[in-house]
Every structure is written in structure tokens, then in C-alpha cells.
N, C-alpha and C. Protein backbone atom coordinates (compact mmCIF):
# COMPACT_ATOMS: atom_id res chain seq x y z
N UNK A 1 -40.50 -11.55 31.42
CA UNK A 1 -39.74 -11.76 32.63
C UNK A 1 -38.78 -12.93 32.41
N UNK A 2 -37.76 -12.61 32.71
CA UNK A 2 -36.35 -13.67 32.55
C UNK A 2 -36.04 -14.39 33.70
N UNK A 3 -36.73 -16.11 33.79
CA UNK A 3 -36.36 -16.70 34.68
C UNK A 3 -34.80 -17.49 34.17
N UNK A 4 -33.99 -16.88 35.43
CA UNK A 4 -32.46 -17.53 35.17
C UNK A 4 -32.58 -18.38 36.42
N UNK A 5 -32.26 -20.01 35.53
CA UNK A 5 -31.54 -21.01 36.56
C UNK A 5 -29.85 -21.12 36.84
N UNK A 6 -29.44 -20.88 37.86
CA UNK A 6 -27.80 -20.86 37.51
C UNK A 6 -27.70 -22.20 38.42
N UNK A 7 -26.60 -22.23 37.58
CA UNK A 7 -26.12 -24.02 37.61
C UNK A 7 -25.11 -23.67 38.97
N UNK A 8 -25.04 -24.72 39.53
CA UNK A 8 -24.62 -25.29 40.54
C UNK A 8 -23.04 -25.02 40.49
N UNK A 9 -22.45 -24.73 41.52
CA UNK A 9 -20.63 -24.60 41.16
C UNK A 9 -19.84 -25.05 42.26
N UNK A 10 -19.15 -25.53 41.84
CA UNK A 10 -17.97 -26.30 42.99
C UNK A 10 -17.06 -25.30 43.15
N UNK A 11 -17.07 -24.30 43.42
CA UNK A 11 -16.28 -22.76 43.19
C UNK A 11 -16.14 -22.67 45.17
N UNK A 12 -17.13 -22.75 46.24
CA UNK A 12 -17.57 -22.61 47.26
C UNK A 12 -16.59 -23.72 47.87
N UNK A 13 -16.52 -24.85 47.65
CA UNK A 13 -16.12 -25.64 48.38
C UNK A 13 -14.66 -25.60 48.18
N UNK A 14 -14.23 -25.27 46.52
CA UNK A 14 -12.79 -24.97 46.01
C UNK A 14 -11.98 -23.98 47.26
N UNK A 15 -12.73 -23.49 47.11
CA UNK A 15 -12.39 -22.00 47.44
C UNK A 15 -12.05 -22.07 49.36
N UNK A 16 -12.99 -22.97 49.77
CA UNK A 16 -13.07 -23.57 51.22
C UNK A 16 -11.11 -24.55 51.26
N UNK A 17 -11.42 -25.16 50.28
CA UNK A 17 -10.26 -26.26 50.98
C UNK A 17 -8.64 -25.06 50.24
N UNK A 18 -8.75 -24.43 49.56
CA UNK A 18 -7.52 -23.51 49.09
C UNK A 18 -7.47 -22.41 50.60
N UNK A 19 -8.42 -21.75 51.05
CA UNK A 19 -8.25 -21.46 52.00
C UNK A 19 -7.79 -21.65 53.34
N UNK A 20 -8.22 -22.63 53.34
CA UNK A 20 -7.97 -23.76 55.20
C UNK A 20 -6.63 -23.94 54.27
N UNK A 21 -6.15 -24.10 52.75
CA UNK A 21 -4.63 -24.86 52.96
C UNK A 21 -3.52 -23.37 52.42
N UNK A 22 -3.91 -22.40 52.63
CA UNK A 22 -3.21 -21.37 52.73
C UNK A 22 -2.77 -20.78 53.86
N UNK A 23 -3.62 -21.15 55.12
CA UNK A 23 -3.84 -20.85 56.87
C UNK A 23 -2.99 -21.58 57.25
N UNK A 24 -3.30 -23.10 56.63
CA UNK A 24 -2.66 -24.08 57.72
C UNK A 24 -0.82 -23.59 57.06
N UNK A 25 -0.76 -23.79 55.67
CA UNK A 25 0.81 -23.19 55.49
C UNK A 25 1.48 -22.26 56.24
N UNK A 26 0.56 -20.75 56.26
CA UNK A 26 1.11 -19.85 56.42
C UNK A 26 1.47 -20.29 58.15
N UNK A 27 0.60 -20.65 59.46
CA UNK A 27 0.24 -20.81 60.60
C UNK A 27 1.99 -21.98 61.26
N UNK A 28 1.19 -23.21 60.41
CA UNK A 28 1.94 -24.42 60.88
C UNK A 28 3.43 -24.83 60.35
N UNK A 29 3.55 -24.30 58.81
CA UNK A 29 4.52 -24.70 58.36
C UNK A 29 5.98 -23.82 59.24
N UNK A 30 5.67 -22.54 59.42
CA UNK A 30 7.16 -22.26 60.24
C UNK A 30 7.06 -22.71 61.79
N UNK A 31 6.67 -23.54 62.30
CA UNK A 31 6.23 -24.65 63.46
C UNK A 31 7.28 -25.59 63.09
N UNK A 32 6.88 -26.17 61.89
CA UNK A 32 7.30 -27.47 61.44
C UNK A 32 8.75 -27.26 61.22
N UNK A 33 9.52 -26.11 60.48
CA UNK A 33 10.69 -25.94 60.26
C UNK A 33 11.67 -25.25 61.11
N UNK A 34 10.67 -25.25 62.99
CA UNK A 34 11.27 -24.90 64.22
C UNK A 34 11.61 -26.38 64.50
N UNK A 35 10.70 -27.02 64.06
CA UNK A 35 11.00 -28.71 64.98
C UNK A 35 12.34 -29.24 64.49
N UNK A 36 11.39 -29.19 62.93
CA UNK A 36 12.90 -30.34 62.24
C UNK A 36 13.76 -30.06 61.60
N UNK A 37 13.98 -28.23 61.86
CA UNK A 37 15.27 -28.25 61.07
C UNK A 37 16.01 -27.40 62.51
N UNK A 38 15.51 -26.82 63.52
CA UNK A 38 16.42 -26.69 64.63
C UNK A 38 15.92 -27.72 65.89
N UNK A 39 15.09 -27.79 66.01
CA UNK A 39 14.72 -28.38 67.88
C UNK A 39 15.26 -30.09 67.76
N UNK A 40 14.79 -31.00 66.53
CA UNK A 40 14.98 -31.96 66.31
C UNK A 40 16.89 -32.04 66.08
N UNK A 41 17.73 -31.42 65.03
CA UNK A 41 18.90 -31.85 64.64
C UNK A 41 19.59 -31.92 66.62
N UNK A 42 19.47 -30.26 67.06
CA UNK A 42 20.00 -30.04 68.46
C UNK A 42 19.79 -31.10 69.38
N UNK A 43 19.01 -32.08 69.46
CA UNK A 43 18.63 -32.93 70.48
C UNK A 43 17.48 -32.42 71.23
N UNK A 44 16.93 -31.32 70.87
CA UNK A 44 16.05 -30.84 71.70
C UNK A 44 14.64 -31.67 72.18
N UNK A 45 14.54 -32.24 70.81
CA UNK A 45 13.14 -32.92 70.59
C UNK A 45 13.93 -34.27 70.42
N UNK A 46 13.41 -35.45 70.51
CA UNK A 46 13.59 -36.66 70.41
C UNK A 46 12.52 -37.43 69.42
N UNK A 47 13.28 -37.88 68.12
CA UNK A 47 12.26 -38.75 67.25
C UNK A 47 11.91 -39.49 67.74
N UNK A 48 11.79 -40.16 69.12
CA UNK A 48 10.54 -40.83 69.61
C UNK A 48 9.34 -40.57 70.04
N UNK A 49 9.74 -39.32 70.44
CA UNK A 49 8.52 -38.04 70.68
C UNK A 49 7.88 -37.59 69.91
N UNK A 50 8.50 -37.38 69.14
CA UNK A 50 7.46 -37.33 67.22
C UNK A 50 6.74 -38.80 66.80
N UNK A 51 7.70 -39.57 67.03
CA UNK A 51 6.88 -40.76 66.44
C UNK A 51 5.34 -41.17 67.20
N UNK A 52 5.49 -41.02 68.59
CA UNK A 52 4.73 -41.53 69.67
C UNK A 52 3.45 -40.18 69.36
N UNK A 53 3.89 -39.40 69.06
CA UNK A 53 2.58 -38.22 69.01
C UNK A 53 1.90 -38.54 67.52
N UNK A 54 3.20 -38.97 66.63
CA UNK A 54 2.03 -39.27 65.22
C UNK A 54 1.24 -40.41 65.28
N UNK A 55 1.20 -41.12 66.28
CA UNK A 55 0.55 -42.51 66.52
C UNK A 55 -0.93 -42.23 67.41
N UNK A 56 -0.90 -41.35 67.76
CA UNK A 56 -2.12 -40.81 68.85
C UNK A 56 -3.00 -40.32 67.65
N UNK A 57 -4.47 -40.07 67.92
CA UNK A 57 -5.46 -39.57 67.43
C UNK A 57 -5.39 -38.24 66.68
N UNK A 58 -4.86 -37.30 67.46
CA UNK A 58 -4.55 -35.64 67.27
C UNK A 58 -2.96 -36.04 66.47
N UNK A 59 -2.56 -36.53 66.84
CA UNK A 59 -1.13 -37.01 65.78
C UNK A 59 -1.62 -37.01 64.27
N UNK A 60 -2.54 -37.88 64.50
CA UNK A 60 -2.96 -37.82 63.09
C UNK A 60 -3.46 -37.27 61.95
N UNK A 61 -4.39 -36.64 62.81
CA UNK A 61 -5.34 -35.03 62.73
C UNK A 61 -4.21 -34.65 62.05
N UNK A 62 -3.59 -34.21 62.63
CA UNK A 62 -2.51 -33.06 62.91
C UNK A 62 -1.75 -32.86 61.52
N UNK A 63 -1.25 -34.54 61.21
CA UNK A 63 -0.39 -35.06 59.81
C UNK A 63 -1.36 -34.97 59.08
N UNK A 64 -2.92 -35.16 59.09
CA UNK A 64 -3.74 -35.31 57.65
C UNK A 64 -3.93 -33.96 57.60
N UNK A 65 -4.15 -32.79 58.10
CA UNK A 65 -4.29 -31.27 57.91
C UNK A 65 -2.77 -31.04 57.48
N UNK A 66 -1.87 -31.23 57.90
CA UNK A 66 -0.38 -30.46 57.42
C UNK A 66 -0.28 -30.84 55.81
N UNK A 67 -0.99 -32.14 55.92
CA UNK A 67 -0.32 -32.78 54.25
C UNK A 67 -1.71 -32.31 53.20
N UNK A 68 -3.11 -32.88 53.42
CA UNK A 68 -4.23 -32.44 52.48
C UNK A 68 -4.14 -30.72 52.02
N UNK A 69 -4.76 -29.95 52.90
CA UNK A 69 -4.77 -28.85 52.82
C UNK A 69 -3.88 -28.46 52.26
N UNK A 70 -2.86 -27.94 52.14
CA UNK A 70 -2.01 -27.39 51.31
C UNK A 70 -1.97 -27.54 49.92
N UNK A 71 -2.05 -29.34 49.85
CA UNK A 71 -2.26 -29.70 48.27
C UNK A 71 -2.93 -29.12 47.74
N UNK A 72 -4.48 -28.54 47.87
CA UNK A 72 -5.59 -28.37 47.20
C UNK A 72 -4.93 -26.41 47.52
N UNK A 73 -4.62 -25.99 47.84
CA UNK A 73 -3.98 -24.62 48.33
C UNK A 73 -3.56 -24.57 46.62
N UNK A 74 -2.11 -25.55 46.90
CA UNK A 74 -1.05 -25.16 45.61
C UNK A 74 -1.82 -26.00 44.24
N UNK A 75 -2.27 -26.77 44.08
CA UNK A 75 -3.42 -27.30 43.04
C UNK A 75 -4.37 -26.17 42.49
N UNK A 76 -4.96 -25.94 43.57
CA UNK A 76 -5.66 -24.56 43.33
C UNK A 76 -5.08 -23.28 42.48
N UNK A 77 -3.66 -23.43 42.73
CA UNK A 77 -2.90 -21.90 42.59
C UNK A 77 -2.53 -21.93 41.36
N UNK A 78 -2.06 -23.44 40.77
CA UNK A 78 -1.62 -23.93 39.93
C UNK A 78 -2.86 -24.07 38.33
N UNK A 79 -3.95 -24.16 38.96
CA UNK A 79 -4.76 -24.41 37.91
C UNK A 79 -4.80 -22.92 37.73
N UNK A 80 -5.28 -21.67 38.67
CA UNK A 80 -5.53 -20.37 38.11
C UNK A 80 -4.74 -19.61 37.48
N UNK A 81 -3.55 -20.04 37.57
CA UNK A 81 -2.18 -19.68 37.46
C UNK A 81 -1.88 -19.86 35.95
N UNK A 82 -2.36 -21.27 35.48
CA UNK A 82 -2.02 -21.83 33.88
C UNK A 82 -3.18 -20.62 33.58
N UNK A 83 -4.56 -20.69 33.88
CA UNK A 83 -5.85 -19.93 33.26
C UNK A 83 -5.40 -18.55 33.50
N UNK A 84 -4.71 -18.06 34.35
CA UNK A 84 -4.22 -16.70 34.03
C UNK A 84 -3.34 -16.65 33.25
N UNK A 85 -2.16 -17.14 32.44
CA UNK A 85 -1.41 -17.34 31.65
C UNK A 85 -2.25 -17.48 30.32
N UNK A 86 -3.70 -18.07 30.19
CA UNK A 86 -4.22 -18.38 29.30
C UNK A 86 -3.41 -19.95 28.23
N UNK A 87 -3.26 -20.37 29.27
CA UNK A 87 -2.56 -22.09 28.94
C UNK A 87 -4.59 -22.76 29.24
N UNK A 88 -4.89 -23.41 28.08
CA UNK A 88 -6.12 -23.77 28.27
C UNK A 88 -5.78 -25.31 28.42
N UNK A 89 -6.38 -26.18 29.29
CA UNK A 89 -6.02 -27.30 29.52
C UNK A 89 -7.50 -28.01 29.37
N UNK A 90 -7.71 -28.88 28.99
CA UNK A 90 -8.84 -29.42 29.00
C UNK A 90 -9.19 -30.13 29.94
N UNK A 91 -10.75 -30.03 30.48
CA UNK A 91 -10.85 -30.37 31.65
C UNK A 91 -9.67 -30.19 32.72
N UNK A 92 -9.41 -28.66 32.49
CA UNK A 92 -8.28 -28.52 33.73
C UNK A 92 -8.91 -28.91 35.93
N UNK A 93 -10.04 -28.44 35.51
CA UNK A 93 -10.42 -28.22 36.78
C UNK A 93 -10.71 -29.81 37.37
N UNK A 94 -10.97 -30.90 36.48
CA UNK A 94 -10.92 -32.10 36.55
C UNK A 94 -9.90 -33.08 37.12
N UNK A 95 -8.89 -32.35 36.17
CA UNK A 95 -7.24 -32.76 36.25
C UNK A 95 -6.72 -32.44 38.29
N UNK A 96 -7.21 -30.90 37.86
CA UNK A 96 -6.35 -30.69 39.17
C UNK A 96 -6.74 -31.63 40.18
N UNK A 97 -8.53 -30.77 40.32
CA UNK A 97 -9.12 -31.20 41.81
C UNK A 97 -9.71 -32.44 41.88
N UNK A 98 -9.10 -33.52 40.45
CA UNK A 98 -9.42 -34.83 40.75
C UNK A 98 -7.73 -35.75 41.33
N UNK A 99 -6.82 -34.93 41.33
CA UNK A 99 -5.14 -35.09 41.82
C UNK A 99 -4.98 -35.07 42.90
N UNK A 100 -5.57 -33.67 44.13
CA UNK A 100 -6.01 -33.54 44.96
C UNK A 100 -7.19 -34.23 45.72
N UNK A 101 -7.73 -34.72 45.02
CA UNK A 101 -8.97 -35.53 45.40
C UNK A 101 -8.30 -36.63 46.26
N UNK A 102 -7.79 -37.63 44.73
CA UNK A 102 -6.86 -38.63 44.68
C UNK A 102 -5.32 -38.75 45.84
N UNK A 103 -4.98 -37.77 45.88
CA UNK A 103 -3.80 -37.48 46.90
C UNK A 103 -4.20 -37.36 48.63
N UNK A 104 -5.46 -36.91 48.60
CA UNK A 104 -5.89 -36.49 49.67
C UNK A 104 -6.78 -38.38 50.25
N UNK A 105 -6.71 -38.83 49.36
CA UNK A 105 -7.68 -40.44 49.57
C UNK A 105 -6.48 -40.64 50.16
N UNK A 106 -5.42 -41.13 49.38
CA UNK A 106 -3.90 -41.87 49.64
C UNK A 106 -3.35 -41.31 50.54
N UNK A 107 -3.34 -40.00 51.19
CA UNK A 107 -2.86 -39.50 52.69
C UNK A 107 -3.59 -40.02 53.87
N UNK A 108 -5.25 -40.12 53.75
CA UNK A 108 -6.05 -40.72 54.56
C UNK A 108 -5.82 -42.08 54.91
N UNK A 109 -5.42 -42.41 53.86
CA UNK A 109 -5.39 -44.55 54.20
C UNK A 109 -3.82 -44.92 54.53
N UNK A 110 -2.92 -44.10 54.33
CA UNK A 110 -1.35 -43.78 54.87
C UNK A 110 -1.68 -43.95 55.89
N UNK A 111 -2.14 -42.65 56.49
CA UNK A 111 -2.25 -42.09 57.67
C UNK A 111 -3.00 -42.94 58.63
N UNK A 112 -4.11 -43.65 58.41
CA UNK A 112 -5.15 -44.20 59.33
C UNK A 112 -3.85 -45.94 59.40
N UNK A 113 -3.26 -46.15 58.40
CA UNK A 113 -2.40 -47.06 58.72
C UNK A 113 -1.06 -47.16 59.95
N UNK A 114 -0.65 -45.87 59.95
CA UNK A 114 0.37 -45.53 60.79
C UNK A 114 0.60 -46.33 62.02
């Protein structure tokens, strides 16, 4: 009888934050390019109104989901992308989702500064 231990994989959680940053793109980003590339130039919206909402709680929320998520989306896309090409990178999965890691720290302490 063949007892198999299978090792543990960060595949679940990968797979979690590429998702939430494929949603939030597809969802929020043509939002974002209603604001600031028509509602904002027209006068519609007022950059004080943006500023004053990124300063609130949900402001913030709001900026740390638009900016994290996505990274780990295109990080994600980018590492499977070289491994489907068969570009072998060493410790690729290190590289990426320690960039994203790292990017996603430095958006948090931005952001909580605001």
C-alpha cells in the first residue's frame, strides 16, 4: 500500500489573489477611465472630491484593491507566460510573487500614509 504525502502548495492562495486581480480589472478599471479620462478633464468631477474620498477609510480600501490586486493578476500572467514559452527562470515563482509581495507592502504603507 502506497502512502503518498503531498507537499503543501501556494498554488490556492496564487490562484486567489490573480483572481480577485482579474475581477477587480475587468469590474473597476473602465470606472476609473469614466472618471479620469472623461468626468474629471469636463469639470464634472472635481479633484477635491477625489482627493477628500481618498482620505476616508473606503478611499483607501478602494486605492489598496485598485493598485494590489491587479499586480499579482499581471505577475501571475507573467510568470506562466515565460513557463509557457518554456523561458526557465530560476526560482521564478520567488522572483515574481516575492515583487508582488514587496509592491503590495509599499502600496499598504503609501496608502495608510495618505
Amino acid at each position: 500500500m502506497n502512502k503518498h504525502n503531498p507537499t503543501r502548495s501556494n498554488e490556492p492562495a496564487v490562484w486567489l489573489l490573480f483572481g480577485a486581480g482579474g475581477a477587480v480589472s475587468a469590474i473597476f478599471f473602465p470606472v476609473l477611465v469614466l472618471i479620469f479620462g472623461f468626468l474629471l478633464p469636463f469639470g464634472l468631477v472635481t479633484s477635491t472630491n477625489i482627493i477628500d474620498f481618498a482620505q476616508t477609510w473606503l478611499g483607501k480600501l478602494v486605492i489598496l484593491t485598485l493598485l494590489i490586486f491587479p499586480m499579482w493578476c499581471g505577475m501571475h500572467r507573467i510568470h506562466l507566460g515565460l513557463h509557457d514559452f518554456k523561458v526557465k527562470i530560476p526560482a521564478g515563482g520567488w522572483i515574481f510573487y516575492g515583487l508582488s509581495t514587496l509592491y503590495s507592502l509599499l502600496v499598504i504603507f503609501a496608502v495608510v500614509k495618505l
